[in-house]
C-alpha atoms as a PDB file:
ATOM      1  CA  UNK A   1      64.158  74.566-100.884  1.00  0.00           C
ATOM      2  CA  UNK A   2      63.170  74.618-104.427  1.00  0.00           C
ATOM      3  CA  UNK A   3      59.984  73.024-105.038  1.00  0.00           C
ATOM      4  CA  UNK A   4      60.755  69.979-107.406  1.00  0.00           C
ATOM      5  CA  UNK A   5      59.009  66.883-109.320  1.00  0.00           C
ATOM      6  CA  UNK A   6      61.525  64.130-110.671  1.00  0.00           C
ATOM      7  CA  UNK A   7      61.225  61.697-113.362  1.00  0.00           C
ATOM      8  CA  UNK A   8      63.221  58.890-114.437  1.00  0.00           C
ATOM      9  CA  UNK A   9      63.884  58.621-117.660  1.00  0.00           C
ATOM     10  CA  UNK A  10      65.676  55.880-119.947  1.00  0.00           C
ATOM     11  CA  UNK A  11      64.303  56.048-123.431  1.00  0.00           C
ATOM     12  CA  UNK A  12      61.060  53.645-123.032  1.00  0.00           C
ATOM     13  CA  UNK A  13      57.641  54.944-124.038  1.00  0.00           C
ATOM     14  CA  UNK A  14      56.582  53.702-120.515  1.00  0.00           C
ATOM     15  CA  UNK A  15      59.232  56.512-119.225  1.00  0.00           C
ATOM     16  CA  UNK A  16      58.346  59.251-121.532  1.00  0.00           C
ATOM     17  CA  UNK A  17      54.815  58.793-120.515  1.00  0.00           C
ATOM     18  CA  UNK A  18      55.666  59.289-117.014  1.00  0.00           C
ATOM     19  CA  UNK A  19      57.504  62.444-117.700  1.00  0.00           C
ATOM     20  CA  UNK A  20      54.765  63.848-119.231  1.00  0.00           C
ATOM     21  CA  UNK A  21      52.735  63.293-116.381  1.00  0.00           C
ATOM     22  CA  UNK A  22      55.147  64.609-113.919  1.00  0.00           C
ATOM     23  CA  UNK A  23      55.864  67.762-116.214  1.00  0.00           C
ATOM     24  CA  UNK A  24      51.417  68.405-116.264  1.00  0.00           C
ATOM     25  CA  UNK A  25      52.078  67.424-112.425  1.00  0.00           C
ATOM     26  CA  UNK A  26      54.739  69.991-111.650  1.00  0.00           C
ATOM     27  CA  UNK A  27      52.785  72.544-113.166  1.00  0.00           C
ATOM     28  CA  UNK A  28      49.847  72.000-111.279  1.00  0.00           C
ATOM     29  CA  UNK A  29      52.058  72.102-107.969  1.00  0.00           C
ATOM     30  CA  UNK A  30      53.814  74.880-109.587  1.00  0.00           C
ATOM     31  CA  UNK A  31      56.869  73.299-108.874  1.00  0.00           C
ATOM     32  CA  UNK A  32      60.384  72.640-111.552  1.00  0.00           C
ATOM     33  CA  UNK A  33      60.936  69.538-113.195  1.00  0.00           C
ATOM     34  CA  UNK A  34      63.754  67.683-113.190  1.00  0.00           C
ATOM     35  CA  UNK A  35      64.348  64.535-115.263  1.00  0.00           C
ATOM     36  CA  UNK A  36      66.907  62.008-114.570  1.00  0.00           C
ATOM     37  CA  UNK A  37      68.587  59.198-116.658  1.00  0.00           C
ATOM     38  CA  UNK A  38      71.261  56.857-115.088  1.00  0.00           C
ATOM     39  CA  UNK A  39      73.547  54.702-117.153  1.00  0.00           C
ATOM     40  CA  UNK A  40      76.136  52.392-116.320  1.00  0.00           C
ATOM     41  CA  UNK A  41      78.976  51.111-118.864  1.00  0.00           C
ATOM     42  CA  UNK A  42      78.768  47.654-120.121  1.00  0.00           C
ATOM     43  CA  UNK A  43      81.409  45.816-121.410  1.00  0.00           C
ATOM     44  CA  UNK A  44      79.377  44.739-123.976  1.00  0.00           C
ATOM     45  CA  UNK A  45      76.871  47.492-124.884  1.00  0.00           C
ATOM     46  CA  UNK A  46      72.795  46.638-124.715  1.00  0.00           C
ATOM     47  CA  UNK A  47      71.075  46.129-129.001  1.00  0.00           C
ATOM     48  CA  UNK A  48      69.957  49.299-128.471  1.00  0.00           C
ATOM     49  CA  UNK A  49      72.838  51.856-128.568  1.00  0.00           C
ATOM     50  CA  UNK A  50      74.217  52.064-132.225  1.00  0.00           C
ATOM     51  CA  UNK A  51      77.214  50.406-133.341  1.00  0.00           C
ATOM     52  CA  UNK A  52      78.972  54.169-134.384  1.00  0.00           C
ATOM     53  CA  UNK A  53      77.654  55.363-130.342  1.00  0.00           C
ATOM     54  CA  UNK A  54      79.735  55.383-126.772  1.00  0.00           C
ATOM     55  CA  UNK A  55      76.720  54.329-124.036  1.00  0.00           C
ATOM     56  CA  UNK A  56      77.895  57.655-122.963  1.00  0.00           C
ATOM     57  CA  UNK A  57      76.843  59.727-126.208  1.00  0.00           C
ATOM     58  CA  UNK A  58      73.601  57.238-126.338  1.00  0.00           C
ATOM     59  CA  UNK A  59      72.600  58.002-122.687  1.00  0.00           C
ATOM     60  CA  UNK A  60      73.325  61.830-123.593  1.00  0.00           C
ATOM     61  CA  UNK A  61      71.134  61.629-126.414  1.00  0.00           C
ATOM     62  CA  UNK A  62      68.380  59.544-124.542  1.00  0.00           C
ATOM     63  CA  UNK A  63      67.811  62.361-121.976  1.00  0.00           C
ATOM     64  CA  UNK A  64      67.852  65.413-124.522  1.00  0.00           C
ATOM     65  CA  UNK A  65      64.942  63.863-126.738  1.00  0.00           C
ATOM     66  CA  UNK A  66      63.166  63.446-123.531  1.00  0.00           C
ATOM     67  CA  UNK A  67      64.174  66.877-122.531  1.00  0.00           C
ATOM     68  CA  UNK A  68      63.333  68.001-125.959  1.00  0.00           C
ATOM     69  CA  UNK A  69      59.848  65.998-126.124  1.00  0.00           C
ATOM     70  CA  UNK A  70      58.559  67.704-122.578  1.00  0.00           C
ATOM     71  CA  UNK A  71      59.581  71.151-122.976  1.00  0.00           C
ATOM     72  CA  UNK A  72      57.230  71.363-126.935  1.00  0.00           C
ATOM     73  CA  UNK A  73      54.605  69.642-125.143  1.00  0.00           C
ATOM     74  CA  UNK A  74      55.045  72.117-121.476  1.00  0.00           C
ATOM     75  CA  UNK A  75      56.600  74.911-122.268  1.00  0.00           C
ATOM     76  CA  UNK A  76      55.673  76.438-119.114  1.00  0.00           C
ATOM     77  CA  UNK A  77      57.415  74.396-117.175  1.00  0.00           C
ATOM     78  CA  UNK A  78      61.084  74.802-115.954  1.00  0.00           C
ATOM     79  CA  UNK A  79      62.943  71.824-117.068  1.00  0.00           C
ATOM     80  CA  UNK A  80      66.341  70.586-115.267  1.00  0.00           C
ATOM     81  CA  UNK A  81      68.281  67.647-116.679  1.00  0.00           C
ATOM     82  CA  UNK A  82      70.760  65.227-115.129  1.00  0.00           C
ATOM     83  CA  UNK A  83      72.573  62.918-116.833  1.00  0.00           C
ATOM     84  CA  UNK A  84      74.674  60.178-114.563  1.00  0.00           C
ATOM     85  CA  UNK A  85      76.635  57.449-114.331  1.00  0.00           C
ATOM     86  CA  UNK A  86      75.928  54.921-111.843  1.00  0.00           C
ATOM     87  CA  UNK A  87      73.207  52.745-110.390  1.00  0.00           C
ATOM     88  CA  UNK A  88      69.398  53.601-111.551  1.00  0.00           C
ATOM     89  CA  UNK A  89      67.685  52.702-108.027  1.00  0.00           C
ATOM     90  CA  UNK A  90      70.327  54.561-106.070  1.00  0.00           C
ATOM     91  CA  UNK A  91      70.543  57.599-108.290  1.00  0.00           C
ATOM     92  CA  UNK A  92      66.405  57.661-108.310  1.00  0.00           C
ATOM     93  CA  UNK A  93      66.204  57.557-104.549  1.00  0.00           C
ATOM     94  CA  UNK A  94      68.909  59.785-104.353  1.00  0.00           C
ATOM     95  CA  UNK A  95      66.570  61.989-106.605  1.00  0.00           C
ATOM     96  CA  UNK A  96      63.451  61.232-104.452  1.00  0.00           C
ATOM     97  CA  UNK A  97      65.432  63.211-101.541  1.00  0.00           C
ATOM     98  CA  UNK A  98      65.806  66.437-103.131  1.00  0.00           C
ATOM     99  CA  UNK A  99      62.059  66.151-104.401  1.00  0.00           C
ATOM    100  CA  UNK A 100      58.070  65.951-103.745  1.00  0.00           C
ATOM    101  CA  UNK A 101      57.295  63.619-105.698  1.00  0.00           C
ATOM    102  CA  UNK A 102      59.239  60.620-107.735  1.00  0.00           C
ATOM    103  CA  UNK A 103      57.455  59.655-111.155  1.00  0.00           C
ATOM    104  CA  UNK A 104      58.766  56.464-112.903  1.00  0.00           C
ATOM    105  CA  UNK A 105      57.250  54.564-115.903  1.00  0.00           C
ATOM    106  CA  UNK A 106      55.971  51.012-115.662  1.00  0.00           C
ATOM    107  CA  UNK A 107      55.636  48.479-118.251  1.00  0.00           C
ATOM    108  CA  UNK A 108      51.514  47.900-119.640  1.00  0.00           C
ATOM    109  CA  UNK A 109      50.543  44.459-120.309  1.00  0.00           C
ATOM    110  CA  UNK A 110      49.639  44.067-123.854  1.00  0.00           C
ATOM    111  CA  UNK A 111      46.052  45.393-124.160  1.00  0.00           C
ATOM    112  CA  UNK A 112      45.483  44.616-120.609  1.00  0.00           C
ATOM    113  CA  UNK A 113      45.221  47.701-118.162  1.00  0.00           C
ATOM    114  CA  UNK A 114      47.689  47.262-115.964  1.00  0.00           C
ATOM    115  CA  UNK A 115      51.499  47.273-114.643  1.00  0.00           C
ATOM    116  CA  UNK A 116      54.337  44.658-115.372  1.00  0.00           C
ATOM    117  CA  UNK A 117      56.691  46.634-112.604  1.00  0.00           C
ATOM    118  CA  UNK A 118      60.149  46.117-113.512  1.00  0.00           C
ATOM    119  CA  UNK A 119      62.970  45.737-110.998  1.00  0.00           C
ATOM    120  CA  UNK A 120      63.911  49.086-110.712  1.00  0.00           C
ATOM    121  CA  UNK A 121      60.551  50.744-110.276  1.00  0.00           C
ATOM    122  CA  UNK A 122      59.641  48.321-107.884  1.00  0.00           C
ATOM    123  CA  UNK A 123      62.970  48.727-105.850  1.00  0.00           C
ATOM    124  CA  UNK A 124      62.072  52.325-106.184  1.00  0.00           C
ATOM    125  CA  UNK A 125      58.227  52.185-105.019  1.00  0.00           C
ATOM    126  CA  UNK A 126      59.630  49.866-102.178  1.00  0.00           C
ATOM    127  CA  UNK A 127      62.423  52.408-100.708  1.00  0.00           C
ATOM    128  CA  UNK A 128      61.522  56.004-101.660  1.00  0.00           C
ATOM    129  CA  UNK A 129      61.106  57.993 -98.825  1.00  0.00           C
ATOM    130  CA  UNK A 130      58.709  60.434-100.811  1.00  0.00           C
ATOM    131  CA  UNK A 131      55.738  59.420-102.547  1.00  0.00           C
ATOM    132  CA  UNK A 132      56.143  57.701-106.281  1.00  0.00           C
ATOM    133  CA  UNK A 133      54.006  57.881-109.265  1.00  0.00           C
ATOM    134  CA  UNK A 134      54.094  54.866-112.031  1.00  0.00           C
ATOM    135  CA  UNK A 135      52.584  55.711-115.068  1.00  0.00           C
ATOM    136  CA  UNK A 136      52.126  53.017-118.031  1.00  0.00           C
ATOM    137  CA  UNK A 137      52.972  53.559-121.497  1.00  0.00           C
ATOM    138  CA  UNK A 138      49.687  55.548-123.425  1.00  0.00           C
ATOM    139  CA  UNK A 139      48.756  57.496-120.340  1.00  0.00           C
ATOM    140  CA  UNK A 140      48.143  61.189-122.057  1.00  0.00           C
ATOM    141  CA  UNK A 141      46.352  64.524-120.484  1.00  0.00           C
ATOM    142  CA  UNK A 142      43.331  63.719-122.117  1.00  0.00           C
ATOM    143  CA  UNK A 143      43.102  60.229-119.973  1.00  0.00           C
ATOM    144  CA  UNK A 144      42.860  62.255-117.063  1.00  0.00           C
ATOM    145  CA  UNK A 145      39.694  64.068-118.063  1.00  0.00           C
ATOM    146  CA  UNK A 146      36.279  63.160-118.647  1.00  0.00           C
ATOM    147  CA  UNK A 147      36.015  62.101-122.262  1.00  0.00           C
ATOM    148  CA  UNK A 148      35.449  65.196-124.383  1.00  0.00           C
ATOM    149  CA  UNK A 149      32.431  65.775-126.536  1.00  0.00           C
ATOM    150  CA  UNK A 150      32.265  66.037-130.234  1.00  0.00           C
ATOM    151  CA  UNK A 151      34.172  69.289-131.613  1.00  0.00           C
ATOM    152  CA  UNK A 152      36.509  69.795-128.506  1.00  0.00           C
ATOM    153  CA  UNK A 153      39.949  70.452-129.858  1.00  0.00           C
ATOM    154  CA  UNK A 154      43.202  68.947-128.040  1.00  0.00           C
ATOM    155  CA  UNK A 155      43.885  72.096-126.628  1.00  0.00           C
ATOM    156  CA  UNK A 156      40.797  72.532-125.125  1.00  0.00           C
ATOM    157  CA  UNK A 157      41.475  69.416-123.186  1.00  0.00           C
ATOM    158  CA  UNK A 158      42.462  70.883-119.959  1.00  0.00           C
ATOM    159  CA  UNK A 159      39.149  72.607-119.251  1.00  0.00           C
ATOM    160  CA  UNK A 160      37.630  69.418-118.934  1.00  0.00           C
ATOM    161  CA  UNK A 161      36.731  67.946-115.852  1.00  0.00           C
ATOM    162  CA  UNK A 162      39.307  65.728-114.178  1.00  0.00           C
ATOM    163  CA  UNK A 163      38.515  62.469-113.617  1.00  0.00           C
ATOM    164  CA  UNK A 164      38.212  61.112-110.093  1.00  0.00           C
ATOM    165  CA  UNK A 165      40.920  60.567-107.540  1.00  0.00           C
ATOM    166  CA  UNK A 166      40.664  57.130-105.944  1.00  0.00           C
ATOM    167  CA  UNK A 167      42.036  56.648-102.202  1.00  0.00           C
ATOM    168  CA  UNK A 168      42.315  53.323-101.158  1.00  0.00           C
ATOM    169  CA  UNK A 169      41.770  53.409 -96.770  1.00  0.00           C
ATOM    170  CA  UNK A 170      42.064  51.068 -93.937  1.00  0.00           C
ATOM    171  CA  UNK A 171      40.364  52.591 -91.699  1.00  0.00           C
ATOM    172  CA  UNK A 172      41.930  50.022 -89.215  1.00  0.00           C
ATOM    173  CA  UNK A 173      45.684  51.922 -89.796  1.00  0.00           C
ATOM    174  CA  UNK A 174      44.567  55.426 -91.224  1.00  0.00           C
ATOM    175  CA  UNK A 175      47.857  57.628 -91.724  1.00  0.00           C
ATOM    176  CA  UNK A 176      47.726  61.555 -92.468  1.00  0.00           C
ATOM    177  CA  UNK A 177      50.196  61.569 -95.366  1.00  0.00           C
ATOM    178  CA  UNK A 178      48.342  58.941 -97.618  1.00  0.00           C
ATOM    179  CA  UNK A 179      44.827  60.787 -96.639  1.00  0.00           C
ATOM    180  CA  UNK A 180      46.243  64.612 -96.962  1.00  0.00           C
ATOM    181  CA  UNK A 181      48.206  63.519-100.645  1.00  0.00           C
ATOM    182  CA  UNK A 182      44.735  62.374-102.142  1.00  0.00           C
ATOM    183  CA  UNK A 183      42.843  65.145-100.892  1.00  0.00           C
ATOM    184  CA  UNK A 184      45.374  67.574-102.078  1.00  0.00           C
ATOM    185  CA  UNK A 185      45.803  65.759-105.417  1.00  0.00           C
ATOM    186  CA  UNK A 186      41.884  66.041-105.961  1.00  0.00           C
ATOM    187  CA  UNK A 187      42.264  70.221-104.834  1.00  0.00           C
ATOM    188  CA  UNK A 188      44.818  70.810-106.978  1.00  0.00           C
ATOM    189  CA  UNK A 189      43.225  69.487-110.299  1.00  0.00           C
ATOM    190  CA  UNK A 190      39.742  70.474-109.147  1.00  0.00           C
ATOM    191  CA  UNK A 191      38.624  66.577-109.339  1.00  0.00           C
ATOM    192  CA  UNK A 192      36.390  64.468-106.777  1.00  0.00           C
ATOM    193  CA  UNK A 193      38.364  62.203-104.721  1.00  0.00           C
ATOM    194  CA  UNK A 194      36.541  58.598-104.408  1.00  0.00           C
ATOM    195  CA  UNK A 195      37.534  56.699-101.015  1.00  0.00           C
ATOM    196  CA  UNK A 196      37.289  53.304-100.984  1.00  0.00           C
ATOM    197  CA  UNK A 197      37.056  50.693 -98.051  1.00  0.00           C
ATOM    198  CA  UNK A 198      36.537  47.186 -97.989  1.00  0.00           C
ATOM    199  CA  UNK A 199      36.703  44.578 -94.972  1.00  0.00           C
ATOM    200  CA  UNK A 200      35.555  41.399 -93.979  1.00  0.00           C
ATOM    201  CA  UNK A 201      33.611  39.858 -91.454  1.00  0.00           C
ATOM    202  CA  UNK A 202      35.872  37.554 -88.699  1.00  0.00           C
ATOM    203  CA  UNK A 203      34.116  34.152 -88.936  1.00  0.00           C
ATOM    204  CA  UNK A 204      35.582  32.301 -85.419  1.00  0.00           C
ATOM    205  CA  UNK A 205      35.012  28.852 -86.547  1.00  0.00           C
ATOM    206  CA  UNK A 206      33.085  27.422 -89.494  1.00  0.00           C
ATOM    207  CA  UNK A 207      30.130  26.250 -87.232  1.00  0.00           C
ATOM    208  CA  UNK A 208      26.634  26.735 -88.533  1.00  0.00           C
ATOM    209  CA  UNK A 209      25.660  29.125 -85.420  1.00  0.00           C
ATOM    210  CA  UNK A 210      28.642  31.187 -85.831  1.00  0.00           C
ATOM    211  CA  UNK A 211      28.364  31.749 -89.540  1.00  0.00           C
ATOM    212  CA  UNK A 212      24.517  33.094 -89.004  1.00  0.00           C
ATOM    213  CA  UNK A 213      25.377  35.341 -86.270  1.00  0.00           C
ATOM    214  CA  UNK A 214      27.998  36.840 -88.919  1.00  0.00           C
ATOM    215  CA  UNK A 215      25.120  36.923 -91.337  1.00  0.00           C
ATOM    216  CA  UNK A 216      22.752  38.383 -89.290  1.00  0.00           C
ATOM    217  CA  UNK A 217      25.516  41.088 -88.187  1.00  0.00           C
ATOM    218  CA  UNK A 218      26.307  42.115 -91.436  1.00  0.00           C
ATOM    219  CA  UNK A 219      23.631  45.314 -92.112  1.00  0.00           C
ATOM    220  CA  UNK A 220      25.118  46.450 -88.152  1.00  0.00           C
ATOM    221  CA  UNK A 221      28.691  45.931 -88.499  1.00  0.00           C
ATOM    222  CA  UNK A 222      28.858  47.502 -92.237  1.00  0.00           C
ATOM    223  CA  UNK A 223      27.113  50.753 -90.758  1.00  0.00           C
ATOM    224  CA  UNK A 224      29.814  50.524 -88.134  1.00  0.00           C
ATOM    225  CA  UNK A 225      32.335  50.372 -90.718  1.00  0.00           C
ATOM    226  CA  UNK A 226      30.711  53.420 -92.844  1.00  0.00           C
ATOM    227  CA  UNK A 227      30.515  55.556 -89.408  1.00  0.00           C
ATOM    228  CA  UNK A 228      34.675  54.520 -88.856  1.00  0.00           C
ATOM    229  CA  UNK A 229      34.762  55.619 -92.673  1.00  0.00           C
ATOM    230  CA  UNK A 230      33.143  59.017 -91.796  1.00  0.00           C
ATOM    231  CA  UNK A 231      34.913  59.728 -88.650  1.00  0.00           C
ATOM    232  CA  UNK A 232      37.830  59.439 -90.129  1.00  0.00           C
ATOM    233  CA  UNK A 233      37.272  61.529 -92.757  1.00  0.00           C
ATOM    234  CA  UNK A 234      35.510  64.926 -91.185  1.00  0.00           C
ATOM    235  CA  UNK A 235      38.222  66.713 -90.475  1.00  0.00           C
ATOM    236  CA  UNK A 236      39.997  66.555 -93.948  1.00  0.00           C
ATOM    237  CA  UNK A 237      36.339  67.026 -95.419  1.00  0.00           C
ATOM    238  CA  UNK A 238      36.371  70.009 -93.161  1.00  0.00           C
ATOM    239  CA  UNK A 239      40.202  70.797 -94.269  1.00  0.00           C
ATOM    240  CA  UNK A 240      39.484  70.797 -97.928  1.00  0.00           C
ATOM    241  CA  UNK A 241      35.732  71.963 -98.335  1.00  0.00           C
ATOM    242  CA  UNK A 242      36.447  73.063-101.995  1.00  0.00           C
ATOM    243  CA  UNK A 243      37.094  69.003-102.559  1.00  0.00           C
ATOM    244  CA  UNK A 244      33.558  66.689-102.846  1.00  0.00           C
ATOM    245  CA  UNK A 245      34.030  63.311-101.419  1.00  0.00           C
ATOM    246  CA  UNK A 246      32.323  60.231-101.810  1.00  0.00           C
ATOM    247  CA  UNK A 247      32.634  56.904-100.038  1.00  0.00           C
ATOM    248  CA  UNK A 248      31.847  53.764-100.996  1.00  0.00           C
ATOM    249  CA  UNK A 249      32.263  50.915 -97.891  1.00  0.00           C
ATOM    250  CA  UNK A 250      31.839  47.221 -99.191  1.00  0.00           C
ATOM    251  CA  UNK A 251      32.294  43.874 -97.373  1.00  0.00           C
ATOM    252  CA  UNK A 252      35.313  41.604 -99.445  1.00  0.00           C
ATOM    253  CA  UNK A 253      38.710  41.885-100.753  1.00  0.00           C
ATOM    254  CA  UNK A 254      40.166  45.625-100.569  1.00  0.00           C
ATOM    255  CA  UNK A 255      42.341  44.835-103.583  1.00  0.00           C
ATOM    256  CA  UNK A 256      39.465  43.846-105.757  1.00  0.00           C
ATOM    257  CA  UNK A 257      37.450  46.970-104.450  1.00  0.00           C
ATOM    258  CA  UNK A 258      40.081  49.388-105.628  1.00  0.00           C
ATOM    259  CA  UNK A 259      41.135  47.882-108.686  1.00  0.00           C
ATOM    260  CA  UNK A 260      37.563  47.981-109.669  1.00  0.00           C
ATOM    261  CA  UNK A 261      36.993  51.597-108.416  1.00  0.00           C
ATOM    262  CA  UNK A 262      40.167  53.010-110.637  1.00  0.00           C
ATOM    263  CA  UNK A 263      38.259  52.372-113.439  1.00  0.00           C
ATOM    264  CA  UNK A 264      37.616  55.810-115.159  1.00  0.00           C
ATOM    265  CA  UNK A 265      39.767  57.212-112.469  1.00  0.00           C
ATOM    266  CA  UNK A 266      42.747  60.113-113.288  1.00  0.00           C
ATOM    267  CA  UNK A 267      44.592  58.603-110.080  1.00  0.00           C
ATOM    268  CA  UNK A 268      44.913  55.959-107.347  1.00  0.00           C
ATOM    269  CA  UNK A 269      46.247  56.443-104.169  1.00  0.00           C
ATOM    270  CA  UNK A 270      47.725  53.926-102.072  1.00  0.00           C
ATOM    271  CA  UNK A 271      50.229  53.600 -99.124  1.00  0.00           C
ATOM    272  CA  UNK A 272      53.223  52.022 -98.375  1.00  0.00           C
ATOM    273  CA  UNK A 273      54.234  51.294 -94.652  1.00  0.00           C
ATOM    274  CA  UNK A 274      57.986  52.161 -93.920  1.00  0.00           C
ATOM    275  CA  UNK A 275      59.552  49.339 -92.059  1.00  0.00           C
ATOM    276  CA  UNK A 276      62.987  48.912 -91.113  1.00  0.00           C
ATOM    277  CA  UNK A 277      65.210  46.397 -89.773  1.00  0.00           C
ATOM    278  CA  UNK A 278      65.224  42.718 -90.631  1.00  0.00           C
ATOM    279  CA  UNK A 279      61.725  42.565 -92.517  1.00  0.00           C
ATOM    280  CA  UNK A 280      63.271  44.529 -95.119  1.00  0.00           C
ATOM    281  CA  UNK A 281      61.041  46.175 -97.677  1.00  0.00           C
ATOM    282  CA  UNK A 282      57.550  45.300 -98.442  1.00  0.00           C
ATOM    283  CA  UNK A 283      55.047  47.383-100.639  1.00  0.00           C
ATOM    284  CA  UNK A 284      51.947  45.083 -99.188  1.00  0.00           C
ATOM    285  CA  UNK A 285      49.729  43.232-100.871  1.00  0.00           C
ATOM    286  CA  UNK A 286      46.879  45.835-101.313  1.00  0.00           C
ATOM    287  CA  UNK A 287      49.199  47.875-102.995  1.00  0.00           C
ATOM    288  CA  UNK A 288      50.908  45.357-105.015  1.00  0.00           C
ATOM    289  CA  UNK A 289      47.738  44.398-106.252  1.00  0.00           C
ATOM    290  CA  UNK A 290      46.650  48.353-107.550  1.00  0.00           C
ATOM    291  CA  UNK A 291      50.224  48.306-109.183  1.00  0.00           C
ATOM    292  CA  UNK A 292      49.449  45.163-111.418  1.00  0.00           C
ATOM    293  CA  UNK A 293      46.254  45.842-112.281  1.00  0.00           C
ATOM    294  CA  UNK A 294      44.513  49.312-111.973  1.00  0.00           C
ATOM    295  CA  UNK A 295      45.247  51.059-115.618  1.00  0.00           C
ATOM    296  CA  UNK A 296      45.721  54.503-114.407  1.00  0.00           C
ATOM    297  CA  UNK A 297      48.663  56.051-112.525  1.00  0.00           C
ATOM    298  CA  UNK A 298      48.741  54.985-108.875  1.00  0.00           C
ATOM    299  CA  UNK A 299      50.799  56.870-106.271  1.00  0.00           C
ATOM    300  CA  UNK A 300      52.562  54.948-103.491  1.00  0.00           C
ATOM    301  CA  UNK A 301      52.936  56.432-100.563  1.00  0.00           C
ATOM    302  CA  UNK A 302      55.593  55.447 -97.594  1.00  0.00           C
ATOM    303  CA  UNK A 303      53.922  55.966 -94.252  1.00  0.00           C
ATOM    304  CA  UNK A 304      54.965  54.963 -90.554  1.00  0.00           C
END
């Protein structure tokens, strides 16, 4: 099988963003790119395409600037293109199939870092069976380094440092694909990987006695939770020795922990647990949370 990275594609800065990323990503998994762009006729056509343009000829053009925009910027990557007609979601999860890794754009919020994910990416993020990467509009290769000093040219950019790779865990459901894709994210660009836990203490009932045995617990039961931490970490640690890990175990919201530890980061990693039959699709709230608000691109990956 022919090692492959998709992105979706449909004219957006967001999208164009995210094909960057996935083009500096196939590289570094030395992998082919392919980029996709679906389009479906309209009886009446969206403001965007020009009066004297079919959709068709507009989609058509859509793609080969984004083609065109990649391959100056990566010429050493092998670029595939694939133009179709039909449904966005179902032509990027047929894409997901084929690939190792889905990339989509997602919508910034004004000057706020974060995502406004639009109803396809979501649909996406929610049933892709391989992981999926949302990038915002702005991401560049120099956000995923360490800032550069003074008289460092553009294309010295890539020597720099990478900036750390942030894995959100629950240690309480630890899966191997979420753990092994952020420790092989962090190999393969050389960067730290950053694992973050949070939990909270289980107060039985709001009496005073109750509440100061919790209190009094707290120093023992967040060692417990940094040993779980550890434990469950060795053997990757001892898997990937070339990657240095840190850990940082705090008591409170996991969403508010991550969001806060993807600051400066080149990449968060979160999962997604795959669950069929009349729950239907759910991304979780942990998750859902890193998707609205952590500025950098966060990977989403489905997990039993």
């Amino acid at each position: 099988m022919v090692r492959q990275v998709t992105a979706g594609v449909d004219g957006s800065t967001e999208s164009l963003a995210a094909a960057h990323w996935a083009a500096r990503e196939a590289l570094r998994r030395g992998a082919s790119l392919r980029l996709v762009h679906a389009w479906t006729w309209h009886p009446r056509p969206s403001s965007s395409v020009p009066a004297e343009a079919s959709e068709g000829d507009w989609a058509e053009r859509t793609l080969d600037q984004a083609v065109m925009s990649v391959r100056a910027a990566h010429p050493g990557v092998r670029i595939v293109d694939r133009l179709v007609s039909g449904s966005a979601v179902a032509t990027l999860l047929a894409a997901a199939e084929e690939s190792e890794l889905l990339v989509l754009g997602s919508r910034g919020l004004g000057g706020i870092a974060g995502f406004l994910v639009g109803s396809v990416s979501q649909r996406a993020v929610a049933r892709s069976p391989r992981p999926v990467v949302l990038v915002r509009a702005g991401e560049t290769a120099a956000d995923e380094h360490l800032p550069a000093p003074d008289g460092v040219s553009p294309e010295e950019i890539p020597g720099l440092p990478y900036r750390d790779v942030v894995l959100g865990l629950d240690i309480r459901r630890p899966c191997d694909e979420l753990i092994e894709f952020a420790f092989e994210a962090a190999r393969r660009s050389g960067a730290a990987l950053h694992v973050i836990h949070a939990f909270t203490f289980s107060v039985p009932s709001a009496d005073g006695a109750d509440l100061r045995a919790v209190t009094d617990a707290g120093p023992e039961l967040l060692a417990a939770q940094e040993r779980a931490v550890l434990a469950t970490l060795r053997p990757w640690c001892e898997k990937y020795p070339e990657v240095s890990v840190t850990a940082t175990v705090s008591e409170g919201r996991a969403a508010t922990a991550l969001v806060r530890a993807s600051s400066g980061a080149s990449l968060v990693v979160v999962g997604r647990r795959v669950r069929n039959g009349h729950l239907g699709t759910h991304i979780g709230p942990v998750t859902h949370a890193a998707l609205h608000h952590v500025g950098c691109p966060v990977a989403v990956v489905p997990h039993d």
